[in-house]
Protein backbone atom coordinates (compact mmCIF):
# COMPACT_ATOMS: atom_id res chain seq x y z
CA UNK A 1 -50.04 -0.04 18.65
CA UNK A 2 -48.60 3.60 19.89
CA UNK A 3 -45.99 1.14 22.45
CA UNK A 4 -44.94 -0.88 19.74
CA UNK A 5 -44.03 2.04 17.82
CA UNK A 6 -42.31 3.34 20.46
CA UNK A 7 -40.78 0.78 21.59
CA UNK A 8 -39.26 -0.07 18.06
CA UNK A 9 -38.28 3.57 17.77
CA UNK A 10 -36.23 3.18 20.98
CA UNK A 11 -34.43 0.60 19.68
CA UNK A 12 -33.49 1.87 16.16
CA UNK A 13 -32.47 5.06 18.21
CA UNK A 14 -30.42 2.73 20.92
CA UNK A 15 -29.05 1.19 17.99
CA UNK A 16 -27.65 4.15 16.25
CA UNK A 17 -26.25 5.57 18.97
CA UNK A 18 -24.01 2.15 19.82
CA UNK A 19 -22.91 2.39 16.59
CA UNK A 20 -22.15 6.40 16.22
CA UNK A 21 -19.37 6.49 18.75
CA UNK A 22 -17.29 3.49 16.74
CA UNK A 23 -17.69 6.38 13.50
CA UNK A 24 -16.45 8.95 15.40
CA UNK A 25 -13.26 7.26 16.87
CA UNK A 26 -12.02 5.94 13.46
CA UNK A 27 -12.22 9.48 11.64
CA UNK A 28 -9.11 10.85 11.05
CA UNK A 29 -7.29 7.68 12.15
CA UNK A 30 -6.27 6.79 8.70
CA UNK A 31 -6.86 6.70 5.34
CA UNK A 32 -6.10 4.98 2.00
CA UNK A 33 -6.46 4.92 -1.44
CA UNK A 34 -5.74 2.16 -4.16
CA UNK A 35 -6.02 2.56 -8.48
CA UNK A 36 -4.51 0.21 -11.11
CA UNK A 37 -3.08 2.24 -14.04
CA UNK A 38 -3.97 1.02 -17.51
CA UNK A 39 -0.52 -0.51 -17.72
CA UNK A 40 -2.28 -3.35 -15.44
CA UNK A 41 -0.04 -2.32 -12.00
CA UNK A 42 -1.84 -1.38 -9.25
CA UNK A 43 -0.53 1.19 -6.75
CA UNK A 44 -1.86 2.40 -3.05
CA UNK A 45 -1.30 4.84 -0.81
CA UNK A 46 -1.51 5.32 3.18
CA UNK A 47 -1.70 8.36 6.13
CA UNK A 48 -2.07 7.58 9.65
CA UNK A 49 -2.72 10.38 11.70
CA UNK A 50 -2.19 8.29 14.48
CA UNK A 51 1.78 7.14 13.62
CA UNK A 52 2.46 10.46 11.67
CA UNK A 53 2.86 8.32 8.60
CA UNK A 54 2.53 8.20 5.18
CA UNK A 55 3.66 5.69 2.11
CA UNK A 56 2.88 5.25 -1.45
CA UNK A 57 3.68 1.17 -2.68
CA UNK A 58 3.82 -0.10 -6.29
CA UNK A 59 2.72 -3.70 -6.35
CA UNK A 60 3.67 -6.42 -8.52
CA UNK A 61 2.23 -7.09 -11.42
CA UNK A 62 1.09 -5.13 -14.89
CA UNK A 63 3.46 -3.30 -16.85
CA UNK A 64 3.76 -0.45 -15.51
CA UNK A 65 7.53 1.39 -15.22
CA UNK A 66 6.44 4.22 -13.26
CA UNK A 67 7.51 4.39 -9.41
CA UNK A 68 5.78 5.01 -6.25
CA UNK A 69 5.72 8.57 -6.06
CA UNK A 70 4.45 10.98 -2.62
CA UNK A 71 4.57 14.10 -0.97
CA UNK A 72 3.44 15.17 2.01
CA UNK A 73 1.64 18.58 3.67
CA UNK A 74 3.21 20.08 6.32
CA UNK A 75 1.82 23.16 7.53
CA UNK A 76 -0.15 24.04 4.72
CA UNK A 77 3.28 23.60 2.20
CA UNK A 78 3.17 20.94 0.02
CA UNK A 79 6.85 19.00 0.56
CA UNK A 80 8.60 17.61 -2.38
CA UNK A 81 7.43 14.99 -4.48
CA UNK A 82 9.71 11.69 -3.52
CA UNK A 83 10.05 8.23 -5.53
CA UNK A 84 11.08 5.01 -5.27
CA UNK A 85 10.42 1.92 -7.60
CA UNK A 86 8.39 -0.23 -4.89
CA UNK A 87 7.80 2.02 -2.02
CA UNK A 88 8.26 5.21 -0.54
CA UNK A 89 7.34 6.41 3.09
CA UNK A 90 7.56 9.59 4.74
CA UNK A 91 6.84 11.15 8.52
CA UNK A 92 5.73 13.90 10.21
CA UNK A 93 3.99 14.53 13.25
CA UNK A 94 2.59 17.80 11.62
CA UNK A 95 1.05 15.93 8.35
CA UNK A 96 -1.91 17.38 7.38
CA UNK A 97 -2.70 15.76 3.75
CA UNK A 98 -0.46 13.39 1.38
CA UNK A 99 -0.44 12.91 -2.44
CA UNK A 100 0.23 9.92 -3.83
CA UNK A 101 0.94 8.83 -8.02
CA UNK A 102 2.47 6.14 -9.77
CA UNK A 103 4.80 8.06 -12.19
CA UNK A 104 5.84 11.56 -12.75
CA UNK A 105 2.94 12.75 -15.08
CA UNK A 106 0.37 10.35 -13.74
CA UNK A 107 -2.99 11.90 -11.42
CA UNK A 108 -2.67 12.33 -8.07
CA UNK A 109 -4.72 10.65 -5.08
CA UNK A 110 -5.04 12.90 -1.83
CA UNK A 111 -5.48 11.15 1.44
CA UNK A 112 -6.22 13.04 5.11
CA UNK A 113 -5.04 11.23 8.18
C-alpha cells in the first residue's frame, strides 16, 4: 500500500514538474486582452515582449464609432495616447506596460509583455 502511494506520488510530482518549465517560458512572452463595448464592437489589444510590440485593433462589427486607441510605457513614463479607426501599433524595445481603449473616454485595459 505505502509503494503504491509512493509510487503515484512520484508521478503526480514527475508530472508537475514536465509541465512547470512550459509556464515559466511563456511568462512575459506576451499578453492580450479583448472586451466588446455595449455599442456591440469588440476591440483587443496585444504586447510582445519578445518583438517589442504593441497594437490595439477595432474589429468589425457593432456600432461602435470610437477608434483603436494605445499608449505605451517606456521607462516608467506613460507615452501618448495614439488612435486610429481600425488599428494602431507601436514599438519599443524598452516597453514595459501598454494601455489599450476603444474611444477617448472609454476604460482602459493594461497588458505586460
Amino acid at each position: 500500500m505505502r509503494s503504491r502511494a509512493l509510487v503515484a506520488a512520484a508521478a503526480v510530482l514527475g508530472t508537475v514538474s514536465l509541465a512547470a518549465p512550459q509556464a515559466v517560458a511563456d511568462v512575459g512572452v506576451l499578453s492580450s486582452t479583448q472586451w466588446t463595448r455595449s455599442c456591440g464592437t469588440t476591440y483587443s489589444g496585444v504586447s510582445s515582449a519578445a518583438t517589442d510590440y504593441a497594437n490595439t485593433r477595432k474589429h468589425s462589427g457593432g456600432s461602435c464609432k470610437g477608434d483603436a486607441w494605445l499608449r505605451i510605457q517606456v521607462g516608467g513614463v506613460w507615452q501618448s495616447w495614439r488612435h486610429h479607426s481600425s488599428l494602431v501599433e507601436a514599438r519599443s524595445p524598452y516597453m514595459t506596460a501598454a494601455q489599450h481603449k476603444g474611444c477617448a473616454d472609454c476604460a482602459v485595459y493594461t497588458t505586460y509583455p
